[in-house]
N, C-alpha and C. Protein backbone atom coordinates (compact mmCIF):
# COMPACT_ATOMS: atom_id res chain seq x y z
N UNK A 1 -18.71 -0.05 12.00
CA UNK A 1 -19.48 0.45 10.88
C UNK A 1 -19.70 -0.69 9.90
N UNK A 2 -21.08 -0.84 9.12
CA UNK A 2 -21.18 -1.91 8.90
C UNK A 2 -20.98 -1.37 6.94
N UNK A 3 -20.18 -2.25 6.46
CA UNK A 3 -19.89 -1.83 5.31
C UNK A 3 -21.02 -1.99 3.92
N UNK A 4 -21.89 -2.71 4.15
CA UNK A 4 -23.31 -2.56 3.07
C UNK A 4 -24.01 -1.42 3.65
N UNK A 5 -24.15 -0.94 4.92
CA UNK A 5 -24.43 0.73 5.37
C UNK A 5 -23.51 1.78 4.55
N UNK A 6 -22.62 1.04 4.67
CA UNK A 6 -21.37 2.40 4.27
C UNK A 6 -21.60 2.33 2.23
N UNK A 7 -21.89 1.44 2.08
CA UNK A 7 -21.76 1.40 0.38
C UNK A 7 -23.33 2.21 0.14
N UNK A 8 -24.26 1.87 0.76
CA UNK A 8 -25.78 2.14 0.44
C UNK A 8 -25.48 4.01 0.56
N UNK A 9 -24.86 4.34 1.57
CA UNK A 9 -24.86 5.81 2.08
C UNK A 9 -24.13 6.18 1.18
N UNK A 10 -22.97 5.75 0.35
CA UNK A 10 -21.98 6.34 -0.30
C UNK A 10 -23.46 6.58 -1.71
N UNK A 11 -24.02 5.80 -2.25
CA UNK A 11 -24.60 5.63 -3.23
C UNK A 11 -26.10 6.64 -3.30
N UNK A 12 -26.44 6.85 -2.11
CA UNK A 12 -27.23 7.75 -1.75
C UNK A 12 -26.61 9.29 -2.21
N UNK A 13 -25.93 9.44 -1.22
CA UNK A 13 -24.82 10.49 -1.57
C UNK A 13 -24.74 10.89 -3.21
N UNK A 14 -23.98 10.11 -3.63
CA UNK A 14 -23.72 10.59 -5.08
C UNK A 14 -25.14 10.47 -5.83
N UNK A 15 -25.71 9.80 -5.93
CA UNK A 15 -27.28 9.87 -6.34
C UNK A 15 -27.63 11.35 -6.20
N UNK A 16 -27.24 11.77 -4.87
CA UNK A 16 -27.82 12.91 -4.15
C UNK A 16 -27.07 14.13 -4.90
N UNK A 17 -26.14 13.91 -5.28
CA UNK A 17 -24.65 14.68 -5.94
C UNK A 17 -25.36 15.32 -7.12
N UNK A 18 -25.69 14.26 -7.72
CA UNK A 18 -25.86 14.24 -9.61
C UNK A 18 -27.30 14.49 -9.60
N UNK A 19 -28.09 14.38 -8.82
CA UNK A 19 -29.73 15.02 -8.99
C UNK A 19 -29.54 16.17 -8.71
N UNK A 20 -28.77 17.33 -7.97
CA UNK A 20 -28.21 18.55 -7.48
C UNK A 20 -27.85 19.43 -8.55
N UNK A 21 -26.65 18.57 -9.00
CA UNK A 21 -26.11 18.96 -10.03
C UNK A 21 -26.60 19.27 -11.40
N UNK A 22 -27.21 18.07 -11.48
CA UNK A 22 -28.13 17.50 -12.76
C UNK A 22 -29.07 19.31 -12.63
N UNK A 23 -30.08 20.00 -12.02
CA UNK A 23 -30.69 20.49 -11.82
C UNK A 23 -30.70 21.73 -12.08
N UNK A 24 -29.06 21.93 -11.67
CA UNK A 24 -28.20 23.38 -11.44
C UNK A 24 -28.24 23.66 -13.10
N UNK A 25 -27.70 22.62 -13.95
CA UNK A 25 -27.15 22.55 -15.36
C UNK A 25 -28.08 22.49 -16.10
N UNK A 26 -29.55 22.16 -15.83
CA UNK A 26 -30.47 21.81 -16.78
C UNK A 26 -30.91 23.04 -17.63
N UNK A 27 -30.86 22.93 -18.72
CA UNK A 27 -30.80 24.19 -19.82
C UNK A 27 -32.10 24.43 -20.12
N UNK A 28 -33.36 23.37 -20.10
CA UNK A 28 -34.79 23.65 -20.16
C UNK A 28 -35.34 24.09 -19.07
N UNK A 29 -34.93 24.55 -17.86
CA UNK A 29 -35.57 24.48 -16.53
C UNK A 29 -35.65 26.21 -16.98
N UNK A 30 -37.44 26.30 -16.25
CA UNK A 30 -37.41 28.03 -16.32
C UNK A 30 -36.76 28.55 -15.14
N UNK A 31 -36.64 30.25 -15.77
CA UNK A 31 -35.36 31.05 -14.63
C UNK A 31 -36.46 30.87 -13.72
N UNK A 32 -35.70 30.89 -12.23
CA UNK A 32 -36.86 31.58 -11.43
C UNK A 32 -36.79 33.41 -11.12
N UNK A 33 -37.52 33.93 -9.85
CA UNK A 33 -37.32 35.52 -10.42
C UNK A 33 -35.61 36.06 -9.65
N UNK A 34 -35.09 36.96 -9.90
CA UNK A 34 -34.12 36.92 -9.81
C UNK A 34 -33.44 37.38 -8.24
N UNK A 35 -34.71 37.60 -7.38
CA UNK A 35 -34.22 37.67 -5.60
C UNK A 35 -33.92 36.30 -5.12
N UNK A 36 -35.05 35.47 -5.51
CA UNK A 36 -35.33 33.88 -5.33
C UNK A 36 -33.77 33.41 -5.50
N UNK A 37 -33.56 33.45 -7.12
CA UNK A 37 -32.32 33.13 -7.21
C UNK A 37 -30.76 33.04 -6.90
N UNK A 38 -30.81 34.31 -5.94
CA UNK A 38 -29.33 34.10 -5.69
C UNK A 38 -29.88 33.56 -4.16
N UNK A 39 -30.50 33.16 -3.40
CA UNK A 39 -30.85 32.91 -1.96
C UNK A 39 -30.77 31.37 -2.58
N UNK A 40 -31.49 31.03 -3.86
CA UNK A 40 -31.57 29.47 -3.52
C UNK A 40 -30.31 28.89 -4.69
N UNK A 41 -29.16 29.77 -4.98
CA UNK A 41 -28.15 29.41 -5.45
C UNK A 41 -27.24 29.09 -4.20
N UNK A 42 -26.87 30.50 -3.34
CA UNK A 42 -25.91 29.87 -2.54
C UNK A 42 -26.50 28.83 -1.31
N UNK A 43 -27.71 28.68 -1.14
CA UNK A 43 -28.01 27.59 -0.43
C UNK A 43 -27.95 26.21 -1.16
N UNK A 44 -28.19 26.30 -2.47
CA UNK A 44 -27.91 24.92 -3.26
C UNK A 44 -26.03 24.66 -3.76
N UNK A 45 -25.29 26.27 -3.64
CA UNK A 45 -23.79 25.87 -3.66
C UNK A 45 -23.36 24.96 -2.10
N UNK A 46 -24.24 25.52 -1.13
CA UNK A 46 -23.51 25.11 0.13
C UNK A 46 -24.22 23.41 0.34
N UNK A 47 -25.44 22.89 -0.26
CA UNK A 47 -25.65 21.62 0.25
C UNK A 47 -24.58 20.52 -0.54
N UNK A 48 -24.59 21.35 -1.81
CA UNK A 48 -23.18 20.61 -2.78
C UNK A 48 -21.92 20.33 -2.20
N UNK A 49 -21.56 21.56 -1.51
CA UNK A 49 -20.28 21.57 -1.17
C UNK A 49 -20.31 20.38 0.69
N UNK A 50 -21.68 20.48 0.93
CA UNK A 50 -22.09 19.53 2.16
C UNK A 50 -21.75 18.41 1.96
N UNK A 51 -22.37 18.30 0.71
CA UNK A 51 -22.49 16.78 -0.09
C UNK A 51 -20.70 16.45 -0.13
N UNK A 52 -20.12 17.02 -0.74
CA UNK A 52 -18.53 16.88 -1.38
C UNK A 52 -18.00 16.42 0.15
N UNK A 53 -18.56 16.94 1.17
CA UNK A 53 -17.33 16.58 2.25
C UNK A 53 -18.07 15.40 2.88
N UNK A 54 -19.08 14.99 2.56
CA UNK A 54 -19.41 13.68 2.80
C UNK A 54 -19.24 12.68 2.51
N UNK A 55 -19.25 13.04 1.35
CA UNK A 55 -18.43 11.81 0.29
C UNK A 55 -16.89 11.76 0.71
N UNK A 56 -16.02 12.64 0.94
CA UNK A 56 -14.89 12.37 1.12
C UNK A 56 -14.44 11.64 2.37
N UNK A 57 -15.94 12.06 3.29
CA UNK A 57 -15.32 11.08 4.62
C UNK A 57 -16.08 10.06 4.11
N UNK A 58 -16.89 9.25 3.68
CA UNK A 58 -17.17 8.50 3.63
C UNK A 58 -16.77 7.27 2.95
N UNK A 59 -15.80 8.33 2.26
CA UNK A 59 -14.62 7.69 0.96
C UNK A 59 -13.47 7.24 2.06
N UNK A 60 -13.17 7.84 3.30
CA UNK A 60 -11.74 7.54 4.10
C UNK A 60 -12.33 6.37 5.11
N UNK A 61 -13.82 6.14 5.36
CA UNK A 61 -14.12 5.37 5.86
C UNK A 61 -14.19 3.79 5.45
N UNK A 62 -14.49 3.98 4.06
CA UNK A 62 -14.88 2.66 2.85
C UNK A 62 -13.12 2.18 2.63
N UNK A 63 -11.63 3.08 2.71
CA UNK A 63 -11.12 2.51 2.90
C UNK A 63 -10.82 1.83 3.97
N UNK A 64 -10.69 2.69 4.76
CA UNK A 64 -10.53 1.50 6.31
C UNK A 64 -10.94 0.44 6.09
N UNK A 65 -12.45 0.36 6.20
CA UNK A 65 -12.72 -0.83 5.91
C UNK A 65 -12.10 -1.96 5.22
N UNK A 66 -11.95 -1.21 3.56
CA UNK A 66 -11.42 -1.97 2.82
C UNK A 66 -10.28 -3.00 3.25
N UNK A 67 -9.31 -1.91 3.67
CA UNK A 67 -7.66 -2.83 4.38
C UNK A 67 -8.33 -3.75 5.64
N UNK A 68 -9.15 -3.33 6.10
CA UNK A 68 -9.62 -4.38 7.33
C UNK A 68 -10.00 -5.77 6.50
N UNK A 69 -10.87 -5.98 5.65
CA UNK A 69 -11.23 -6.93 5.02
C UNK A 69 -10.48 -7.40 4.42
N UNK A 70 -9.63 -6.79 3.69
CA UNK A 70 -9.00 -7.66 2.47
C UNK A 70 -7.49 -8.19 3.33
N UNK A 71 -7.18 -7.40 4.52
CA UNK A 71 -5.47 -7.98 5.19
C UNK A 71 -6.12 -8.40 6.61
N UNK A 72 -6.90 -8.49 7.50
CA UNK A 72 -7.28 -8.77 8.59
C UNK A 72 -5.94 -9.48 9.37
N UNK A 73 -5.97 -9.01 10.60
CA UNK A 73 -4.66 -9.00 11.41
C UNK A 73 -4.33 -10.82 11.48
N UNK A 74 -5.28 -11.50 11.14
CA UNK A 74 -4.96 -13.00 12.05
C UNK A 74 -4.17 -13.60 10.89
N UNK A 75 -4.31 -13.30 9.56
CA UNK A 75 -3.69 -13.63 8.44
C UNK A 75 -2.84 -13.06 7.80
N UNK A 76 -2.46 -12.14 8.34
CA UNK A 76 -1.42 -10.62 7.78
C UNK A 76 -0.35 -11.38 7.93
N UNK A 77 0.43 -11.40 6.68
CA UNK A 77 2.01 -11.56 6.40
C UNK A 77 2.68 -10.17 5.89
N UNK A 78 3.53 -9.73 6.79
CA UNK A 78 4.71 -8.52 6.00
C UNK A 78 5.87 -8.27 5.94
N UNK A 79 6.11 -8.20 4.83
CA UNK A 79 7.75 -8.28 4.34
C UNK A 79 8.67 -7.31 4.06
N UNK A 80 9.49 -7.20 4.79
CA UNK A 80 10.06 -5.58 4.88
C UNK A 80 11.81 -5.79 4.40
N UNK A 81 12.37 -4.60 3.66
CA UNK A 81 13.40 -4.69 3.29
C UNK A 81 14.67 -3.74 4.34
N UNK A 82 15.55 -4.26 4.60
CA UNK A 82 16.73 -3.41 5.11
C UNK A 82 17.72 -3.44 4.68
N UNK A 83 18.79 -2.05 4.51
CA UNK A 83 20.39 -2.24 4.35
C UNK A 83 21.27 -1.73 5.21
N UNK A 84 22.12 -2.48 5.26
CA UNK A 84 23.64 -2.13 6.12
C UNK A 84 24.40 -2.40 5.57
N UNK A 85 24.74 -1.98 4.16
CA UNK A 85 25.49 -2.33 3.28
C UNK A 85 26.60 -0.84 3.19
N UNK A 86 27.84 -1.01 2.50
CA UNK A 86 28.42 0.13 2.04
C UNK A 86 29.19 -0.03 0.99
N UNK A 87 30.45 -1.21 0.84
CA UNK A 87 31.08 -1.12 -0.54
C UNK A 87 31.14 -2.45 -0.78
N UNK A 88 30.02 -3.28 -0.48
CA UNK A 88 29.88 -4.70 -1.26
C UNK A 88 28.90 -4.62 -2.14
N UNK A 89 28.04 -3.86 -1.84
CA UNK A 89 26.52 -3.83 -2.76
C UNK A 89 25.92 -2.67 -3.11
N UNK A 90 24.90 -2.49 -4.38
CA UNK A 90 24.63 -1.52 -4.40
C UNK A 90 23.24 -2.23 -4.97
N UNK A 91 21.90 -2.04 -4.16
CA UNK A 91 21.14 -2.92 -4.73
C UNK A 91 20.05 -1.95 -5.51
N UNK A 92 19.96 -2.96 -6.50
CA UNK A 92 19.07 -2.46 -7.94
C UNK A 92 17.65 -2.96 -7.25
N UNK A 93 17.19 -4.06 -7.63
CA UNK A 93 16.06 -4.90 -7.63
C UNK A 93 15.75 -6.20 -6.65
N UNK A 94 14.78 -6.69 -5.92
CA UNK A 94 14.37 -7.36 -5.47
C UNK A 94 13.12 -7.95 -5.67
N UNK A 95 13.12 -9.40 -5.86
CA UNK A 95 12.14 -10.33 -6.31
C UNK A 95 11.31 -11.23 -5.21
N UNK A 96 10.46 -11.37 -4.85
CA UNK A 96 9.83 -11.68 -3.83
C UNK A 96 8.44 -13.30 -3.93
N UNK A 97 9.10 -14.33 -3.59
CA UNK A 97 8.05 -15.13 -4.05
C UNK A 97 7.73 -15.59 -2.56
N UNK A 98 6.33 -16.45 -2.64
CA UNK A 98 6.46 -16.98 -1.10
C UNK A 98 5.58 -18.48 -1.60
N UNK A 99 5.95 -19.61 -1.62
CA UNK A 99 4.79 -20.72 -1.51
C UNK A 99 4.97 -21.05 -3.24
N UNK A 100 5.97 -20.59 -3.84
CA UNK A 100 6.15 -20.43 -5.44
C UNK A 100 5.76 -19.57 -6.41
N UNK A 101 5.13 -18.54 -5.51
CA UNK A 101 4.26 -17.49 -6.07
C UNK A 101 4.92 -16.42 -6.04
N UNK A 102 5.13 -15.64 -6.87
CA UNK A 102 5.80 -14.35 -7.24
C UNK A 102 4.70 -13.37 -7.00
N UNK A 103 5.13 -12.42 -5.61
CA UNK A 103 4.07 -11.95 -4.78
C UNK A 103 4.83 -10.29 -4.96
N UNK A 104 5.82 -10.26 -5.24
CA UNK A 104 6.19 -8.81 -5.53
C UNK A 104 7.64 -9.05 -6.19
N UNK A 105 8.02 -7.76 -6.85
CA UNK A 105 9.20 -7.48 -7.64
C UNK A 105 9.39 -6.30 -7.93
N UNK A 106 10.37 -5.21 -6.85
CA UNK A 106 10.72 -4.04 -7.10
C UNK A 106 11.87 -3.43 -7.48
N UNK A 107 11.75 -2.39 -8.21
CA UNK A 107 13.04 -2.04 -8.91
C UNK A 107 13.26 -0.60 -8.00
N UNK A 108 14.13 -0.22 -7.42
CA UNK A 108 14.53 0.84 -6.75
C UNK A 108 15.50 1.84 -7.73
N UNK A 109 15.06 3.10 -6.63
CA UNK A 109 15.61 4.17 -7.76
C UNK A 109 16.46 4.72 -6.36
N UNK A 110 17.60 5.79 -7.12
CA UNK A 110 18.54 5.79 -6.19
C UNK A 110 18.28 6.37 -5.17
N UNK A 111 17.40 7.42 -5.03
CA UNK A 111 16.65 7.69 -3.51
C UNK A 111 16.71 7.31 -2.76
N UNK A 112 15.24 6.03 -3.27
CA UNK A 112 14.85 5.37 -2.40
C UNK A 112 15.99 3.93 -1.88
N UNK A 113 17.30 3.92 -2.26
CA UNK A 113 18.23 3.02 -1.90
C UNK A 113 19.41 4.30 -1.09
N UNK A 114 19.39 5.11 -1.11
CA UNK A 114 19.98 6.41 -0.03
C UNK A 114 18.80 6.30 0.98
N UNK A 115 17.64 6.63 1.01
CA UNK A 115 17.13 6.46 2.24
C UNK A 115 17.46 5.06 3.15
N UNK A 116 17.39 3.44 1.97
CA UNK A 116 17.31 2.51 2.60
C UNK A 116 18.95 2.32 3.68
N UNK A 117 19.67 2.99 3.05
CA UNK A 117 21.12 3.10 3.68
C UNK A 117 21.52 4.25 4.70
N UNK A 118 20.80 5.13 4.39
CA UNK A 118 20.38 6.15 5.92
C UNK A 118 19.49 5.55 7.25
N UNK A 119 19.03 4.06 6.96
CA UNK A 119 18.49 3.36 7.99
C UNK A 119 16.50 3.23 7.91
N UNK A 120 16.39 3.61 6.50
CA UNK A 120 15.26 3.50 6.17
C UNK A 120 14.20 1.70 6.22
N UNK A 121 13.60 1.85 6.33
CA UNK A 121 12.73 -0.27 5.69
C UNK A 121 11.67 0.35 4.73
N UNK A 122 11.52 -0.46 4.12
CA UNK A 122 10.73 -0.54 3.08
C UNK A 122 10.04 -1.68 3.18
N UNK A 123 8.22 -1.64 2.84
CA UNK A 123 7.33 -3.22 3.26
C UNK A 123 7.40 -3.49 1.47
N UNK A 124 7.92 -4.00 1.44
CA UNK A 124 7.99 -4.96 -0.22
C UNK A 124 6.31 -5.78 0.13
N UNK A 125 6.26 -6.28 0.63
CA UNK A 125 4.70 -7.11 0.23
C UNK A 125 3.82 -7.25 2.19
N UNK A 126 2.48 -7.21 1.49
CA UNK A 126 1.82 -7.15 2.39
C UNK A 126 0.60 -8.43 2.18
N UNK A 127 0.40 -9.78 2.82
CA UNK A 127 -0.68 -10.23 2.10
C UNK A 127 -1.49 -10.97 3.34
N UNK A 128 -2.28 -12.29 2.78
CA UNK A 128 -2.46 -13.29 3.32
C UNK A 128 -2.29 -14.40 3.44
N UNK A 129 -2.03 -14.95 4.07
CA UNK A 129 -1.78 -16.52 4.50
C UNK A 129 -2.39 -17.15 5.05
N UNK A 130 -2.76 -18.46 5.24
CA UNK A 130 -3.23 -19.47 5.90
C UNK A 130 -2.39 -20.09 6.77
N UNK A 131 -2.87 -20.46 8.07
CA UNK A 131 -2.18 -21.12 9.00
C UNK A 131 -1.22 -21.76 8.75
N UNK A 132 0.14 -22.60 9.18
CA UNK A 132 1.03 -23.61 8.40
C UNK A 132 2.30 -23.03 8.61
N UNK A 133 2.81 -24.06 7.21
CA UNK A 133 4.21 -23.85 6.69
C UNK A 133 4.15 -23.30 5.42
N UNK A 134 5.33 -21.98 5.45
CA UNK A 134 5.21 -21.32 4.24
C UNK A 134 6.25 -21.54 4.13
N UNK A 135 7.16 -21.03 2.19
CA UNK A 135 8.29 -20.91 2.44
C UNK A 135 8.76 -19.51 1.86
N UNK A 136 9.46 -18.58 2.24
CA UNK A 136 9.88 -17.43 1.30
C UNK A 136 10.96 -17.00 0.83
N UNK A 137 10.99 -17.11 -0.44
CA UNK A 137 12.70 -16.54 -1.19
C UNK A 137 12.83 -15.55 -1.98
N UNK A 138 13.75 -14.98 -1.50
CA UNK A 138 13.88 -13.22 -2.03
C UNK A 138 15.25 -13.53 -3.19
N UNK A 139 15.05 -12.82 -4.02
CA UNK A 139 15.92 -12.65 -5.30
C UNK A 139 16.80 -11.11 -4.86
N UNK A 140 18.28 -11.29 -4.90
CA UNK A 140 18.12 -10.15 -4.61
C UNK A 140 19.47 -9.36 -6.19
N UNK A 141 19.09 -8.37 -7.12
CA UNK A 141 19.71 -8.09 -8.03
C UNK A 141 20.09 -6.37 -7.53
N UNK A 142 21.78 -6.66 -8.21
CA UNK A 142 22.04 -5.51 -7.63
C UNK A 142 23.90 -5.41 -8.41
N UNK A 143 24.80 -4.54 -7.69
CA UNK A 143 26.05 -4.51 -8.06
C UNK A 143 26.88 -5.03 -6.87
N UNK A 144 27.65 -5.92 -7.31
CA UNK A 144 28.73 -6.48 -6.25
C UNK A 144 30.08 -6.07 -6.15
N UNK A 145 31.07 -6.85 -5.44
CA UNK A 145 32.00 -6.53 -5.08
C UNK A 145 33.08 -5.63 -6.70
N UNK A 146 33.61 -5.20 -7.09
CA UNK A 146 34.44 -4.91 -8.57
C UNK A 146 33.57 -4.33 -9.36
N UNK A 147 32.02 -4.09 -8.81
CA UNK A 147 31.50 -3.32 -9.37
C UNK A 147 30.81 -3.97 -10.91
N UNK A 148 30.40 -5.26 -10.23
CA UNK A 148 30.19 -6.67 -11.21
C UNK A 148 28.50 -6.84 -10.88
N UNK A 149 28.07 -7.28 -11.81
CA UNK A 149 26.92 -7.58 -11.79
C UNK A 149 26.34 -8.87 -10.86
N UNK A 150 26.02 -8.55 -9.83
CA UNK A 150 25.65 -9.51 -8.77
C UNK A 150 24.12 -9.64 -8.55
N UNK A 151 23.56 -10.93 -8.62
CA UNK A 151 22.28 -11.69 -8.07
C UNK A 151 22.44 -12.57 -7.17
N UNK A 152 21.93 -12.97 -5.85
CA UNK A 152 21.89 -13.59 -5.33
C UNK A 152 20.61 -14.13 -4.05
N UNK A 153 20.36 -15.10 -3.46
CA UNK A 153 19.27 -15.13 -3.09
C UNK A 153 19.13 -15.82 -1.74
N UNK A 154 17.78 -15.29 -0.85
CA UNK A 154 17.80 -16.04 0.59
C UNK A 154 16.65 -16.95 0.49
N UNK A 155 16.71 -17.79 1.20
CA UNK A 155 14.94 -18.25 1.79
C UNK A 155 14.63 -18.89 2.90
N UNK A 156 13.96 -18.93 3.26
CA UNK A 156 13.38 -19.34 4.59
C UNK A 156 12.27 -19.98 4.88
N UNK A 157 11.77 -21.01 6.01
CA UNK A 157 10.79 -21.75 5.87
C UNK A 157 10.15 -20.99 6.92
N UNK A 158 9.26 -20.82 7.13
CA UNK A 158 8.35 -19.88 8.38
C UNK A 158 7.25 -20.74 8.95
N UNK A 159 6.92 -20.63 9.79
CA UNK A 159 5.32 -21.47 10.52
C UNK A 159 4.66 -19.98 10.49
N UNK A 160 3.06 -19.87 9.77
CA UNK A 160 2.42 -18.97 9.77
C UNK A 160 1.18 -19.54 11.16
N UNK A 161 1.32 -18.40 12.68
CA UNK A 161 -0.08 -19.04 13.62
C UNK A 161 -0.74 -18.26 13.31
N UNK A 162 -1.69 -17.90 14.13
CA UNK A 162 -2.93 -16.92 14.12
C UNK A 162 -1.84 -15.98 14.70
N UNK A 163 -2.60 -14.63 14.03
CA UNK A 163 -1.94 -13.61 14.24
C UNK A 163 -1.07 -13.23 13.34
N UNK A 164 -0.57 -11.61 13.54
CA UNK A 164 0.27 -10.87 12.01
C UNK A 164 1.40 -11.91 12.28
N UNK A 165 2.46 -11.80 10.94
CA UNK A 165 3.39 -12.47 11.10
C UNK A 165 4.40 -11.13 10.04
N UNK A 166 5.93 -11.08 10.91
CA UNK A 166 6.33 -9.78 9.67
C UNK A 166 7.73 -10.97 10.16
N UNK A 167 8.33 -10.03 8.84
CA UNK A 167 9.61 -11.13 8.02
C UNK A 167 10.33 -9.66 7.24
N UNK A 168 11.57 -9.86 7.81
CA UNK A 168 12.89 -8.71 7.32
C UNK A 168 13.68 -9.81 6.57
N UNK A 169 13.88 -8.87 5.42
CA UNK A 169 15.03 -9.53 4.44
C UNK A 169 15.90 -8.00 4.47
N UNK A 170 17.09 -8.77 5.05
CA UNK A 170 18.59 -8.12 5.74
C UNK A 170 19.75 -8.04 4.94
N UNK A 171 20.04 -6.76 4.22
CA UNK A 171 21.51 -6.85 3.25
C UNK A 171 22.63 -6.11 4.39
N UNK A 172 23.74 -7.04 4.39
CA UNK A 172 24.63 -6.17 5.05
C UNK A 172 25.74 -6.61 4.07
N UNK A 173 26.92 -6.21 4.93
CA UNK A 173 28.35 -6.12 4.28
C UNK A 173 28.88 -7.45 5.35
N UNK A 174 29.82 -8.20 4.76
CA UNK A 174 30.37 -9.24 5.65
C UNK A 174 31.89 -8.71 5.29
N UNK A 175 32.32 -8.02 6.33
CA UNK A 175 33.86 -7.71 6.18
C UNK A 175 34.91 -8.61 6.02
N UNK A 176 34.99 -10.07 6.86
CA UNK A 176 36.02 -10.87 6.49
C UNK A 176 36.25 -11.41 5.19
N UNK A 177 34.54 -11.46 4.34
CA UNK A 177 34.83 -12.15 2.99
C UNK A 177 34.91 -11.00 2.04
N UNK A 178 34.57 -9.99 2.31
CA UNK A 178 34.51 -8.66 1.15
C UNK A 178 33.70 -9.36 0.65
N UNK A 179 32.27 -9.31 0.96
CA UNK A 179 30.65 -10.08 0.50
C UNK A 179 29.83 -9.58 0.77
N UNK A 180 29.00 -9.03 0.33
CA UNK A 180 27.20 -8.79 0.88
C UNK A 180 27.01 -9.83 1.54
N UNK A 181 26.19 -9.88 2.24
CA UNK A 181 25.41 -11.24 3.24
C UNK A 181 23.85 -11.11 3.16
N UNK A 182 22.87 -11.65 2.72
CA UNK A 182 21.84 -11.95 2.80
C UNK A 182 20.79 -12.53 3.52
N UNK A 183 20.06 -12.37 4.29
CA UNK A 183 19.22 -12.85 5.72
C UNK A 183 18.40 -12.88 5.67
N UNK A 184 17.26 -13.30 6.17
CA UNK A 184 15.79 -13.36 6.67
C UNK A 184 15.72 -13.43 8.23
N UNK A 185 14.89 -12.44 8.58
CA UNK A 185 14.88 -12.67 9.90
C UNK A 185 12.96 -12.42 10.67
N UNK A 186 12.89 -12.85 11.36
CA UNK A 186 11.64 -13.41 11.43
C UNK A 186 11.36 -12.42 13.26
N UNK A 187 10.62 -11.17 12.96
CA UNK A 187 10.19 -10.31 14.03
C UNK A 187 9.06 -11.17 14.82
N UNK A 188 9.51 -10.73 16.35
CA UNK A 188 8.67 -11.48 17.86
C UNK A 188 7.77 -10.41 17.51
């Protein structure tokens, strides 16, 4: 589907919407007689309501598109969060830069850190990249061992080829040190 088709049709559409509408509401327009009227009311409720579901697919189509254009698979970088943590950490917040650029920074609520520990991932950032060497370092803020205020951080150097590229940042528990452990790990 070609997306200046898809914008021209969307614009048609609503054009088409508000001249309808516009028509229904107009307070100078004479009545017509009153058999006329209810035959060319519910035929003008039903092209409206035609109209409404056109627009809405045409609205689910313009996104597709959208994510096609703006993340396209050959440049897609994604960054996903995991825990296997239990009584070293309790994580608050995570900071996300890649190349020096502060590309995301989320603050979690306790939910969504019970789901992440029921075996949940979470995509912290989704973007683009250019071919190469990137580098990415995660901030990670949260509660540590004594129930102490703990920050600490990973990073990693990555080769971005053609094609998606996804990247897990890994909290677990390291039992011999009584430590969180922090990872990056880089999905085939």
């Amino acid at each position: 589907m070609n997306l200046q088709w898809s914008l021209t049709r969307l614009l048609t559409l609503v054009l088409a919407f508000l001249v309808l509408g516009g028509s229904v509401l107009a307070a100078d327009a004479p009545e017509p007689p009153a058999p006329t009227a209810q035959v060319d009311g519910k035929s003008l409720d039903g092209d409206v309501q035609s109209l409404k579901k056109e627009v809405i697919d045409l609205n689910k189509d313009l996104f597709v598109l959208e994510e096609e254009l703006l993340f396209p698979a050959n440049t897609q970088v994604a960054v996903f969060l995991s825990l296997d943590v239990g009584t070293f950490f309790q994580l608050d917040s995570v900071q996300l830069k890649v190349d020096n650029k502060e590309v995301s920074n989320y603050l979690y609520t306790e939910r969504e850190v019970d789901a992440l520990n029921r075996g949940g991932v979470h995509r912290l950032y989704l973007g683009n990249l250019k071919v190469g060497k990137h580098e990415l370092v995660a901030f990670f803020t949260g509660q540590g061992p004594h129930e102490r205020d703990y920050k600490r951080g990973a990073h990693v150097t990555f080769e971005k080829g053609v094609g998606a590229k996804y990247l897990e940042l890994k909290i677990s528990d390291r039992e011999s040190r009584e430590q969180p452990e922090f990872a990056i790990k880089e999905w085939e």
